[in-house]
N, C-alpha and C. Protein backbone atom coordinates (compact mmCIF):
# COMPACT_ATOMS: atom_id res chain seq x y z
N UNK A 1 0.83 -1.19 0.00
CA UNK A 1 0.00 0.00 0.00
C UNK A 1 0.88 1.25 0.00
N UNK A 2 0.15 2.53 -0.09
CA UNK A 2 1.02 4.16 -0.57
C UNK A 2 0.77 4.66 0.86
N UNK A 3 1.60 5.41 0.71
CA UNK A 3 1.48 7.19 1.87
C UNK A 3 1.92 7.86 1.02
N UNK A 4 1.36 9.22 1.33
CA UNK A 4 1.91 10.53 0.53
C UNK A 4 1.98 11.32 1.36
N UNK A 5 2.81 12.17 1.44
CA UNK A 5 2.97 13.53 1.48
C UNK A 5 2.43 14.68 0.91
N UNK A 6 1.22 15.20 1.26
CA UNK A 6 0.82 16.37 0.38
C UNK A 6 1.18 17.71 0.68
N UNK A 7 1.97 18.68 -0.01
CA UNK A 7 1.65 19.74 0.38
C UNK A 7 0.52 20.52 -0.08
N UNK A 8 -0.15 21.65 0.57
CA UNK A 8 -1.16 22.36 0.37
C UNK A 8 -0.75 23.21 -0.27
N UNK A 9 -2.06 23.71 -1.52
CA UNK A 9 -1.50 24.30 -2.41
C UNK A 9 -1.74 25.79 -2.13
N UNK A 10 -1.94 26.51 -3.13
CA UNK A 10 -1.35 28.49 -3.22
C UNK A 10 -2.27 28.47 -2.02
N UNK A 11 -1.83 29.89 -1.60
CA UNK A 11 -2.77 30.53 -0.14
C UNK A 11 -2.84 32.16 -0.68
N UNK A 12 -3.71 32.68 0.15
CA UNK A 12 -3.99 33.94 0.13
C UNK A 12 -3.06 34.68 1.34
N UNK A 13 -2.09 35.63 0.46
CA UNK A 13 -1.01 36.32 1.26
C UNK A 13 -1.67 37.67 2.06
N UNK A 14 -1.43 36.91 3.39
CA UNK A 14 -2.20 38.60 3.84
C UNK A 14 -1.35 38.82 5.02
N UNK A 15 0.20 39.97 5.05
CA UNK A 15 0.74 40.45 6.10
C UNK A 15 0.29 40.97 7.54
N UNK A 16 -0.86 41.35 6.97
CA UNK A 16 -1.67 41.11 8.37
C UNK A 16 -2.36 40.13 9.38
N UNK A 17 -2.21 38.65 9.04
CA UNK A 17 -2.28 37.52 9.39
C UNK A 17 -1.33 37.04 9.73
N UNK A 18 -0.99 36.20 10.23
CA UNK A 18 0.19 35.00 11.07
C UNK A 18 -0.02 34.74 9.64
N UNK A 19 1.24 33.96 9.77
CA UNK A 19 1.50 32.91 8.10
C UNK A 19 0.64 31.24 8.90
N UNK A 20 0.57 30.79 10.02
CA UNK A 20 -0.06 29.48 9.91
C UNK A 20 -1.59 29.48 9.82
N UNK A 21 -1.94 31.08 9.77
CA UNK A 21 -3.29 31.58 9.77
C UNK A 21 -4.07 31.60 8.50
N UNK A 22 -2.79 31.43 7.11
CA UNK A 22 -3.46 31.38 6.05
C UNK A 22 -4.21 30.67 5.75
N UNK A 23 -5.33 31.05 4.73
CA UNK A 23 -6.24 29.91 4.32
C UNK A 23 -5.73 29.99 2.69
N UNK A 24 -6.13 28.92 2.06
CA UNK A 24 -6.25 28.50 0.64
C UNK A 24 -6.53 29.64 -0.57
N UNK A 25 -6.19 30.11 -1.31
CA UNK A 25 -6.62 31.32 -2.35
C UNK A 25 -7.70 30.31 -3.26
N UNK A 26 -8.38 31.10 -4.34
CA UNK A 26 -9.66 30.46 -4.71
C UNK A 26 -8.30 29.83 -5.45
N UNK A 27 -7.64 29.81 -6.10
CA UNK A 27 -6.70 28.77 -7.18
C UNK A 27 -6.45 27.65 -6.40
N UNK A 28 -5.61 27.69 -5.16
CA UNK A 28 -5.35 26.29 -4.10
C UNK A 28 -6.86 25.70 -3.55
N UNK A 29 -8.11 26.33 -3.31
CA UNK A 29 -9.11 25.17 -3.23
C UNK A 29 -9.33 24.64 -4.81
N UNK A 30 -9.64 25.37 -5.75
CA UNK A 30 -9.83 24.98 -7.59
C UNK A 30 -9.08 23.56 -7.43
N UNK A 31 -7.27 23.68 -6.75
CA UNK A 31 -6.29 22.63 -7.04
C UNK A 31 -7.07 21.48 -6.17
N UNK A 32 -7.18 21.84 -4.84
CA UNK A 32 -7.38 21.12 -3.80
C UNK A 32 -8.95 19.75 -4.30
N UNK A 33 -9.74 20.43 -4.63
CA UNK A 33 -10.88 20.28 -5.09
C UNK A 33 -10.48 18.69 -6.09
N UNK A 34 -9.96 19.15 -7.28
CA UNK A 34 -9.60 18.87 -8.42
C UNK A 34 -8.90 17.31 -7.93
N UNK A 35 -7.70 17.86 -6.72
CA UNK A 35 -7.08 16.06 -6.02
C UNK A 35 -8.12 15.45 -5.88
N UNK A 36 -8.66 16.24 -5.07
CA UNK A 36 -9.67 15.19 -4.50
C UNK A 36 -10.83 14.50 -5.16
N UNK A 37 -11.05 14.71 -6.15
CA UNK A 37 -11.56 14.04 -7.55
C UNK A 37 -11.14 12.75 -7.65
N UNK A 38 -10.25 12.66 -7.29
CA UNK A 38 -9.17 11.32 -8.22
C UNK A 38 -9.68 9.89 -7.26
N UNK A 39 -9.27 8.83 -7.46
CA UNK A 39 -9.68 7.86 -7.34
C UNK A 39 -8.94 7.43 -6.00
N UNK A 40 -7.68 7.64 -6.07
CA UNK A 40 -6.96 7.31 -4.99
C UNK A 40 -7.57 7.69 -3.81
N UNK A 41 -7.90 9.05 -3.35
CA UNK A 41 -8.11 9.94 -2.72
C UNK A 41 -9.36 8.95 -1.84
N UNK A 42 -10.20 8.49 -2.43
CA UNK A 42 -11.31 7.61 -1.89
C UNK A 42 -10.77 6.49 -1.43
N UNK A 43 -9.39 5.70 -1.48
CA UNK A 43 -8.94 4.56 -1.26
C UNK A 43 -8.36 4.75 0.14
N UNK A 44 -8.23 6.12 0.39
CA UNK A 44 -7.42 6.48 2.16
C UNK A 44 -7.79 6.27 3.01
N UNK A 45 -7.28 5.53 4.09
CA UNK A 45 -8.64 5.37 4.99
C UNK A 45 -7.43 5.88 6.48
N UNK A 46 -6.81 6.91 5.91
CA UNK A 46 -6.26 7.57 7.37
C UNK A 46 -6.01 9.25 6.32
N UNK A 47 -6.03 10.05 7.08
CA UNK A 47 -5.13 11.64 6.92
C UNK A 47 -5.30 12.52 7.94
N UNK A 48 -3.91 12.91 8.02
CA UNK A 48 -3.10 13.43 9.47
C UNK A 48 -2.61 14.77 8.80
N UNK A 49 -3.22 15.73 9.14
CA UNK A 49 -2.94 17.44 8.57
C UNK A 49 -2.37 18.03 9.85
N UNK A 50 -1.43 18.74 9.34
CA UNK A 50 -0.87 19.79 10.44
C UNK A 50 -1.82 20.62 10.64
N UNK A 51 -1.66 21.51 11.89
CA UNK A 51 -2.73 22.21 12.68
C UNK A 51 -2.77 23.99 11.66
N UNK A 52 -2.15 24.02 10.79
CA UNK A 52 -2.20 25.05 10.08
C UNK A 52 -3.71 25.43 9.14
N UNK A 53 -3.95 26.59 9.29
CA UNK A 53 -5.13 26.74 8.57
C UNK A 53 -4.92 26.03 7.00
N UNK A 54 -4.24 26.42 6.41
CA UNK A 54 -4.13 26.29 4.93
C UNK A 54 -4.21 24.68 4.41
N UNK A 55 -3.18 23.74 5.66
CA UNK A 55 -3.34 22.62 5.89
C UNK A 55 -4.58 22.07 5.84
N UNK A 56 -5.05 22.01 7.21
CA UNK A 56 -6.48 21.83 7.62
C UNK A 56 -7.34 21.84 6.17
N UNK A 57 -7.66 23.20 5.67
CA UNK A 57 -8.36 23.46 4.55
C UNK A 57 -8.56 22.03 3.35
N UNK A 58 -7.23 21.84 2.98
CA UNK A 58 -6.85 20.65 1.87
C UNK A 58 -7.18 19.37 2.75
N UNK A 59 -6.54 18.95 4.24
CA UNK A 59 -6.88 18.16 4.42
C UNK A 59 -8.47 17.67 4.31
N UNK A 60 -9.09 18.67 4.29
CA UNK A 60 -10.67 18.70 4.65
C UNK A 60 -11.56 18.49 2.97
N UNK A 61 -10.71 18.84 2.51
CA UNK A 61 -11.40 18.69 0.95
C UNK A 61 -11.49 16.91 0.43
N UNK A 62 -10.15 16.33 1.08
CA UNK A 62 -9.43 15.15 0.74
C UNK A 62 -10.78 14.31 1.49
N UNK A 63 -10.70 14.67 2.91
CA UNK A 63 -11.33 13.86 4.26
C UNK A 63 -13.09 13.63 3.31
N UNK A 64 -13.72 14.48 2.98
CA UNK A 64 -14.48 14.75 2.45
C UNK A 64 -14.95 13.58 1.27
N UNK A 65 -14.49 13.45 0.56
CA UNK A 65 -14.00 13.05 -0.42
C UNK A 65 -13.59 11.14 -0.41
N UNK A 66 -13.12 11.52 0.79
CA UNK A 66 -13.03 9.54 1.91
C UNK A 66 -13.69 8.93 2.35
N UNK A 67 -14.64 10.24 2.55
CA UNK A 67 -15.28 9.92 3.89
C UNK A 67 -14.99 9.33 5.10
N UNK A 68 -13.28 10.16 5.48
CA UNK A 68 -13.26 9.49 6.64
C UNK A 68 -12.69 11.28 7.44
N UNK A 69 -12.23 11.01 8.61
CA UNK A 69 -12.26 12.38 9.50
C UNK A 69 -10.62 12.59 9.26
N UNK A 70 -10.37 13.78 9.37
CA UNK A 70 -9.29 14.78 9.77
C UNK A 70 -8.21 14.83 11.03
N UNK A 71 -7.62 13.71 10.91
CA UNK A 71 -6.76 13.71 12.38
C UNK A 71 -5.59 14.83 12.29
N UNK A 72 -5.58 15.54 13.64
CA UNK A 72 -4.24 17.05 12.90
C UNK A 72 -3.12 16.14 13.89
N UNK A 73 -1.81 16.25 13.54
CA UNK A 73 -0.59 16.65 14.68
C UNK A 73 -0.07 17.79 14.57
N UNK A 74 0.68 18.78 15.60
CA UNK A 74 1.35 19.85 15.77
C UNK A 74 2.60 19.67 15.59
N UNK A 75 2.84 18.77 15.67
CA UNK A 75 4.23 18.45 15.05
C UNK A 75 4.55 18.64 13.91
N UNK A 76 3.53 18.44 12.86
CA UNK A 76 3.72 18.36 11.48
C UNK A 76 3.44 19.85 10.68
N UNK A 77 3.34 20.99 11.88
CA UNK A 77 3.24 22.11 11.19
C UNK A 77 4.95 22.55 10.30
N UNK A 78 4.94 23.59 9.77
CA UNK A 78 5.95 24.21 9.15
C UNK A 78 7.18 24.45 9.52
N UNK A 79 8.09 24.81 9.02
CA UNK A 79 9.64 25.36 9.85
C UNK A 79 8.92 26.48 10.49
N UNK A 80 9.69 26.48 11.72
CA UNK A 80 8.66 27.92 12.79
C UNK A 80 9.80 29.35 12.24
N UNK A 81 9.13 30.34 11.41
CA UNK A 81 9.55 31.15 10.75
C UNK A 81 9.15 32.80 12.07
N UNK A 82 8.52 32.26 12.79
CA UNK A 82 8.11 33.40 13.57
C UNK A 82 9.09 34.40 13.58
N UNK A 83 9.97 34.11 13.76
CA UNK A 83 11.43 34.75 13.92
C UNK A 83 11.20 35.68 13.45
N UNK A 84 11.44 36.63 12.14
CA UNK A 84 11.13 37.28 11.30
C UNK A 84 9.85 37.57 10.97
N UNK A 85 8.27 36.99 11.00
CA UNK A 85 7.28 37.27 10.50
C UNK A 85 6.95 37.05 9.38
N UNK A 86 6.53 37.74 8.72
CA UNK A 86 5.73 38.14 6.93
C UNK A 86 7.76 38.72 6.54
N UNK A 87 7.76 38.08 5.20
CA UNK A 87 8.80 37.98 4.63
C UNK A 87 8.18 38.34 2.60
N UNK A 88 8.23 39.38 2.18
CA UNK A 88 7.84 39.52 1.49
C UNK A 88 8.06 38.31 0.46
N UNK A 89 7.66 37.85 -1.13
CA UNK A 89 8.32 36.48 -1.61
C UNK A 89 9.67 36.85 -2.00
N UNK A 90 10.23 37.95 -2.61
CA UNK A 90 11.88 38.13 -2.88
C UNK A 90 12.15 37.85 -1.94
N UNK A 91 12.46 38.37 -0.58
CA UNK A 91 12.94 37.88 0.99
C UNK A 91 13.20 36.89 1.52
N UNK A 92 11.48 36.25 1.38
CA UNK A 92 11.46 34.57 1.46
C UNK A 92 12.35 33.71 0.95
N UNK A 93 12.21 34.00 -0.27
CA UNK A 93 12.85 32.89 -1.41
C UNK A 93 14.62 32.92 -0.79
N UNK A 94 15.15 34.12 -0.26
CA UNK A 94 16.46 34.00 0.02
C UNK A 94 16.10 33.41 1.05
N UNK A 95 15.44 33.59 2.02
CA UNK A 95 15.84 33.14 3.24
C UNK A 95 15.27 31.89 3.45
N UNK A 96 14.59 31.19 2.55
CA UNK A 96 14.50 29.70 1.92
C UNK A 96 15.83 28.66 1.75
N UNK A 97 16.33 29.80 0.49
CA UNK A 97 17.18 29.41 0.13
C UNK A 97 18.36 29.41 1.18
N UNK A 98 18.52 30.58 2.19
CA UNK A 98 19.74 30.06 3.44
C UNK A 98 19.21 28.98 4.33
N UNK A 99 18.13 28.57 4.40
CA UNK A 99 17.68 27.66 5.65
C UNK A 99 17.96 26.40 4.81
N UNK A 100 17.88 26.05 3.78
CA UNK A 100 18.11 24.70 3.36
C UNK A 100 19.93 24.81 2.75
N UNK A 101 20.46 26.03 2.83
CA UNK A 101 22.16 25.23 2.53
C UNK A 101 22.97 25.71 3.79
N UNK A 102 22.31 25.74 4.26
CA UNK A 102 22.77 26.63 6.08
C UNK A 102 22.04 25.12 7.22
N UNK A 103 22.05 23.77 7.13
CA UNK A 103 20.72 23.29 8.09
C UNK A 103 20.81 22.93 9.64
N UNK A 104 22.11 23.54 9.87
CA UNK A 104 22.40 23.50 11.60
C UNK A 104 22.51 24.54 11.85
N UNK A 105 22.25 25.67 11.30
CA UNK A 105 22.23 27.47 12.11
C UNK A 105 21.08 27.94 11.82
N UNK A 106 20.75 28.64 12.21
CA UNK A 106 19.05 29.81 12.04
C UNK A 106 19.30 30.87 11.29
N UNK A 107 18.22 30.80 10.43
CA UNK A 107 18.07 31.99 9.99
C UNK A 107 17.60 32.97 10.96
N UNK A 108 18.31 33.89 11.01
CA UNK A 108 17.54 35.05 12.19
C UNK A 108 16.54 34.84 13.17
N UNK A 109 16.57 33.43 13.48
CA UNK A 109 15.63 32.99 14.90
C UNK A 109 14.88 31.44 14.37
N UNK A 110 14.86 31.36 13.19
CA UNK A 110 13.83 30.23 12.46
C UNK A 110 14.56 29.48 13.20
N UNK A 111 13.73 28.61 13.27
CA UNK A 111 14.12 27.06 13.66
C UNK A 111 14.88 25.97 12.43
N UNK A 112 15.71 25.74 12.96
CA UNK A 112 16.77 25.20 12.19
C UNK A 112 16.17 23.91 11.39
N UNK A 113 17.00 24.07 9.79
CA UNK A 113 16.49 22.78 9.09
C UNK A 113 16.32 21.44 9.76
N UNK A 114 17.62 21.42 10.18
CA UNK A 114 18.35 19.65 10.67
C UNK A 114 16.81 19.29 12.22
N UNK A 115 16.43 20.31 12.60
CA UNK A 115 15.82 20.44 13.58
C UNK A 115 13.96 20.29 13.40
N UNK A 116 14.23 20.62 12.24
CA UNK A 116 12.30 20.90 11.32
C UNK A 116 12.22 19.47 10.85
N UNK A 117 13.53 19.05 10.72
CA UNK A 117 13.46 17.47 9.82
C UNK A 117 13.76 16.66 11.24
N UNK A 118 13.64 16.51 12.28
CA UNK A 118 13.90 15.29 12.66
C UNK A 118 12.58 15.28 13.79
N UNK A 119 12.18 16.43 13.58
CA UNK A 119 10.66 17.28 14.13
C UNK A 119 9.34 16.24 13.14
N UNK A 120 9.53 16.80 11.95
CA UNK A 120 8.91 16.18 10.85
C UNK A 120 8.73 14.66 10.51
N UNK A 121 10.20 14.16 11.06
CA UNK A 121 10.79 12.68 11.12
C UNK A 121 10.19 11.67 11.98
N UNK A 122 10.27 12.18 13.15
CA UNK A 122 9.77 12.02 14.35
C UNK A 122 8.08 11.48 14.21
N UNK A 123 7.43 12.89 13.63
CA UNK A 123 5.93 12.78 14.11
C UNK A 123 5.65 11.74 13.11
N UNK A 124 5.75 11.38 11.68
CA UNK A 124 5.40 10.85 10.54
C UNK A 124 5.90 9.66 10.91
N UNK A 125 7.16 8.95 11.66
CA UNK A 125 7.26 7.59 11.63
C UNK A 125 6.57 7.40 13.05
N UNK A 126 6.39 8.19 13.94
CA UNK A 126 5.15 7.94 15.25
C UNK A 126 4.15 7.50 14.69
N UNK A 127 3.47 7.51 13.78
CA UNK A 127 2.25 7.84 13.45
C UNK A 127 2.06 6.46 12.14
N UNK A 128 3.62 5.99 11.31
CA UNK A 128 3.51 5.01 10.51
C UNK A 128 3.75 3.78 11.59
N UNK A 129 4.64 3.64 12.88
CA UNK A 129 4.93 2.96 13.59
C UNK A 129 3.95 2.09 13.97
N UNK A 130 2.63 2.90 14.18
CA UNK A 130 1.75 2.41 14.83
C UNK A 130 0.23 2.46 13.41
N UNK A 131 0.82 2.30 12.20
CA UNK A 131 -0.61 2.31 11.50
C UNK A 131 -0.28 1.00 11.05
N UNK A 132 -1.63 0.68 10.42
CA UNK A 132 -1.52 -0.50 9.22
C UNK A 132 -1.14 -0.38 7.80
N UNK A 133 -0.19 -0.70 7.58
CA UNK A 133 0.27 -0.78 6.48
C UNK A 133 -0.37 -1.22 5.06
N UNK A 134 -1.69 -2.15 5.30
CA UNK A 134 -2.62 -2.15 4.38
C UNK A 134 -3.39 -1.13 3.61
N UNK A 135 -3.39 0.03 4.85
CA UNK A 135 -4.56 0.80 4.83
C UNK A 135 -3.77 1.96 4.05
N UNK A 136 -3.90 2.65 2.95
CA UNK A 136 -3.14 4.26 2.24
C UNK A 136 -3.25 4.89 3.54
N UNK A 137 -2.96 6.11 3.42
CA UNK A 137 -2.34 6.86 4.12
C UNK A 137 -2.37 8.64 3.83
N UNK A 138 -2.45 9.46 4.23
CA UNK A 138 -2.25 10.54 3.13
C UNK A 138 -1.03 11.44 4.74
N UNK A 139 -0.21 12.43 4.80
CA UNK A 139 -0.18 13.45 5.40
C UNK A 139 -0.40 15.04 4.90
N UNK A 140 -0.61 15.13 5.08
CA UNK A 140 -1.16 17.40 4.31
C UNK A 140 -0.51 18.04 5.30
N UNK A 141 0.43 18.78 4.63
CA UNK A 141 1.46 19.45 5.32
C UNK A 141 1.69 20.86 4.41
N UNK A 142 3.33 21.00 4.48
CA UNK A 142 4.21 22.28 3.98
C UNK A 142 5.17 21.52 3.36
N UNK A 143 5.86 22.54 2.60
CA UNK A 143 6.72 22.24 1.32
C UNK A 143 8.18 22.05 2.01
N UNK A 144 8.57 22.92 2.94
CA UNK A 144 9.84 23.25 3.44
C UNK A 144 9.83 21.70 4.67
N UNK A 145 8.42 21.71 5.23
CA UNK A 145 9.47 20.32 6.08
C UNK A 145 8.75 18.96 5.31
N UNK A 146 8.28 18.81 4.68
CA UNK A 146 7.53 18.06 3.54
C UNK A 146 9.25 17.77 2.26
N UNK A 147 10.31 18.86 2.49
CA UNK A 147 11.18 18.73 1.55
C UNK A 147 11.94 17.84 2.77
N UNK A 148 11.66 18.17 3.79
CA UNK A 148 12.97 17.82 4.60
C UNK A 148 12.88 16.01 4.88
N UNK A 149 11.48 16.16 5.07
CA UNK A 149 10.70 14.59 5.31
C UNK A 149 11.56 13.75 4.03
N UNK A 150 11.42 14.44 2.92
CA UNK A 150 11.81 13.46 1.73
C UNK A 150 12.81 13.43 1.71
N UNK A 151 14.39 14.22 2.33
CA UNK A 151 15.58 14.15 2.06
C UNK A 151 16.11 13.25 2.89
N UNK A 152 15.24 12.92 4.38
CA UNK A 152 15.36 12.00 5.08
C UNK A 152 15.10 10.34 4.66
N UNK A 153 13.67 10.60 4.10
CA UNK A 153 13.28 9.19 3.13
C UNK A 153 13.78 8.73 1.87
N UNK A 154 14.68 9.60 1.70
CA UNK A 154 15.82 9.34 0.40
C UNK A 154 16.93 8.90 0.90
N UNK A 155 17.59 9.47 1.79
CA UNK A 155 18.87 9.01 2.30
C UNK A 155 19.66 10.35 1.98
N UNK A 156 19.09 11.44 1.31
CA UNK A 156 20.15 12.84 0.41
C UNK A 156 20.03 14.02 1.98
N UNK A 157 21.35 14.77 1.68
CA UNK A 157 21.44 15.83 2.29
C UNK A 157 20.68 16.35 2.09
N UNK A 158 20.04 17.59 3.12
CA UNK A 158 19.21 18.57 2.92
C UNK A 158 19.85 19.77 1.87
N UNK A 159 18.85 19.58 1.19
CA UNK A 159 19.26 20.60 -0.02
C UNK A 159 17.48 21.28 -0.71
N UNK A 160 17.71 22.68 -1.02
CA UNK A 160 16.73 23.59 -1.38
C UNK A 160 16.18 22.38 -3.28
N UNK A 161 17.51 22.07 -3.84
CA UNK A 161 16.78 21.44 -4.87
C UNK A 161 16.38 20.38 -4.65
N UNK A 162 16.00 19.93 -3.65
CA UNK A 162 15.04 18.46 -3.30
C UNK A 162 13.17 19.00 -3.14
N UNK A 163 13.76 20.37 -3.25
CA UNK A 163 11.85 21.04 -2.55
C UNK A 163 11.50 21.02 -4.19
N UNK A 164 9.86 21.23 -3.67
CA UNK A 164 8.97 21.33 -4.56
C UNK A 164 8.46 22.37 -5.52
N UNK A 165 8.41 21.94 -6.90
CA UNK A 165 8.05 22.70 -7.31
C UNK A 165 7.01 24.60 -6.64
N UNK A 166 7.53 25.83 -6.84
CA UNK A 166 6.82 26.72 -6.83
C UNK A 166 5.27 26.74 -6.72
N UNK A 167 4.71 27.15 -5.64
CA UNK A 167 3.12 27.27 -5.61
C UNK A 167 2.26 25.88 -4.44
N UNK A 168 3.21 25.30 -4.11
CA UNK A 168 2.63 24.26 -3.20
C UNK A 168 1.60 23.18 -4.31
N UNK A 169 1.08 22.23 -3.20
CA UNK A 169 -0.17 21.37 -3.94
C UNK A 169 0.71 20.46 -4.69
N UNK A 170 1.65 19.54 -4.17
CA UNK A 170 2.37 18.61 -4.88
C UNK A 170 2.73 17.99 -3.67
N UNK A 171 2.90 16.41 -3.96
CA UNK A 171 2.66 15.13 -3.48
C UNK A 171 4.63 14.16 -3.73
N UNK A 172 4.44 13.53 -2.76
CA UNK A 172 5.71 12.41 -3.20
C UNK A 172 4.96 11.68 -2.25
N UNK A 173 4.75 10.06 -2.93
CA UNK A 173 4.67 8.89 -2.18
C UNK A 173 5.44 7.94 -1.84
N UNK A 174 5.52 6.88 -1.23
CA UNK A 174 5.71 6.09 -0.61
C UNK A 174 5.20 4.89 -0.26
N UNK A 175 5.95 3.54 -0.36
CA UNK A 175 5.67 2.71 0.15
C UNK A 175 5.46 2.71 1.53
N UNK A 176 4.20 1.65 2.31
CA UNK A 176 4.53 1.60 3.59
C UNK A 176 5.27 0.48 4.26
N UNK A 177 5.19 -0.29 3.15
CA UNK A 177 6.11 -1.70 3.68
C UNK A 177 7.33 -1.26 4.07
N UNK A 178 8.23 -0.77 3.28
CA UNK A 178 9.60 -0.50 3.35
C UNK A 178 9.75 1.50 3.74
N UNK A 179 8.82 2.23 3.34
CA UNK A 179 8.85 3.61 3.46
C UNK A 179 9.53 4.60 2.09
N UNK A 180 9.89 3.16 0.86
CA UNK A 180 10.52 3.51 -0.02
C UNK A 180 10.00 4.82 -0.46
N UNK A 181 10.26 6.29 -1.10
CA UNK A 181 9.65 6.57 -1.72
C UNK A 181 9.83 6.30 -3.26
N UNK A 182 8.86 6.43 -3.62
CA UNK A 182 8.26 5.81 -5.11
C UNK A 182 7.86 6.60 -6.63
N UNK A 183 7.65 8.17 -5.90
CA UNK A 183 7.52 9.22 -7.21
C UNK A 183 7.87 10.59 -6.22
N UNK A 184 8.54 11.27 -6.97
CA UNK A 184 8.51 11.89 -6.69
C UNK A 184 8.04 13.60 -6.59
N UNK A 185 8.20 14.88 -6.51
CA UNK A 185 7.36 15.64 -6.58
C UNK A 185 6.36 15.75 -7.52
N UNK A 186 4.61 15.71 -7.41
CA UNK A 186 4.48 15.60 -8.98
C UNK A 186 3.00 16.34 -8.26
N UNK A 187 2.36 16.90 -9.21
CA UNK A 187 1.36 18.39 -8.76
C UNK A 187 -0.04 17.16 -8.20
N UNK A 188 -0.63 17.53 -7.34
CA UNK A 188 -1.62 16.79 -6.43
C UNK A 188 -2.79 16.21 -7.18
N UNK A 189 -3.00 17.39 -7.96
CA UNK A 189 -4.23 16.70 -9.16
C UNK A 189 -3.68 15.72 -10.34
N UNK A 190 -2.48 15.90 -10.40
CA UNK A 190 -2.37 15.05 -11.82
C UNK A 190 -2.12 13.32 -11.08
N UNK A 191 -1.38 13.27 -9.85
CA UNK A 191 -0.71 11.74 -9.42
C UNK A 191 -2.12 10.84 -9.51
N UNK A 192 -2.00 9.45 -10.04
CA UNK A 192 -3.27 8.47 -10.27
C UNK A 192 -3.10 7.60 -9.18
N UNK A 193 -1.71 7.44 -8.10
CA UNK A 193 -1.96 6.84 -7.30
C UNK A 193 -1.15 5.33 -7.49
C-alpha cells in the first residue's frame, strides 16, 4: 500500500495575518478540489494534517471526499519562521534558500532545518509505527518540512533542490512496507496513485 505527502496548495497572502493563519486562495481550493476528484483519494482510509489553517483546509477537501475524519498533529506544522514574520516572496525565497544550505544554524531565529526534519521525522514515523500498512495513508502538510521529510526518506542531504516545485499542492509517495519513496514531486491533481 502508498502514503503521501501532500503539500497544500497556493494561499492567500495577507501580512496582516500569522502565516499558519493562512487559508487557501480560490486557485489552491480549484487545485485542492480537483485532487480530491481522483480515485486514490477515496482509497485512504487515514489523513493526518498539520494544525495550520491552509493545511487543515486541503486536508478537509481530501477527508471529504473519503469519507473518513481529519486527524491534525502539531508536530507536522511548518519550519517555525516566527522569527522574522511576513517575509515579502523576494525575501522569502532568500531566506528559503539560506535555511536549506545553512541546516544547523538559524536563519535570524527560524528554527533550524536539521531540527524541522527530525521534528517532521519524528511525528510521521510515530504515526507510521503504529498504522496499518494495508490501509493508504495521506499526510497534508508544507513544502519546506515536507522537503525535509523526503531528504530523510531518500537518504540525500538537505538541499533547497530536493523542494517542490513553486506554488505548493504537490505530493511524493511512498511505500509503507519499506517507506521507499516511489515518485517523486508531482502536482496533487495530476498523481493516479
Amino acid at each position: 500500500m502508498f502514503g503521501v505527502y501532500l503539500t497544500h496548495p497556493q494561499v492567500t497572502i495577507d501580512p496582516a495575518i500569522a502565516v499558519p493563519k493562512w487559508g487557501l486562495s480560490e486557485l489552491g481550493r480549484d487545485r485542492a478540489r480537483a485532487a480530491a476528484s481522483n480515485p486514490w483519494v477515496r482509497s485512504l482510509g487515514r489523513i493526518i494534517s498539520s494544525h495550520e489553517t491552509k493545511a487543515l483546509e486541503t486536508a478537509a477537501m481530501l477527508a471529504r471526499a473519503a469519507g473518513i475524519p481529519v486527524e491534525t498533529d502539531e508536530e507536522m506544522g511548518e519550519n517555525d519562521r516566527s522569527a522574522t514574520g511576513f517575509l515579502p516572496p523576494p525575501a522569502f525565497e532568500e531566506a528559503a534558500d539560506w535555511f536549506f544550505a545553512h541546516p544547523n544554524e538559524s536563519f535570524k531565529g527560524w528554527e533550524r532545518a536539521i531540527d524541522a526534519q527530525t521534528r517532521i521525522w519524528n511525528a510521521v514515523s510515530y504515526i507510521l509505527d503504529r498504522h496499518d500498512p494495508a490501509v493508504p495513508i495521506a499526510f497534508i502538510g508544507h513544502g519546506g518540512v515536507g522537503t525535509l521529510l523526503k531528504c530523510r526518506m531518500t537518504g540525500a542531504a538537505i538541499a533547497r533542490d530536493a523542494d517542490q516545485p513553486a506554488g505548493g499542492g504537490n505530493l511524493f509517495a511512498f511505500r509503507l512496507a519499506d517507506r521507499a519513496v516511489t515518485c517523486d514531486w508531482t502536482p496533487m491533481e495530476f498523481w493516479q496513485g
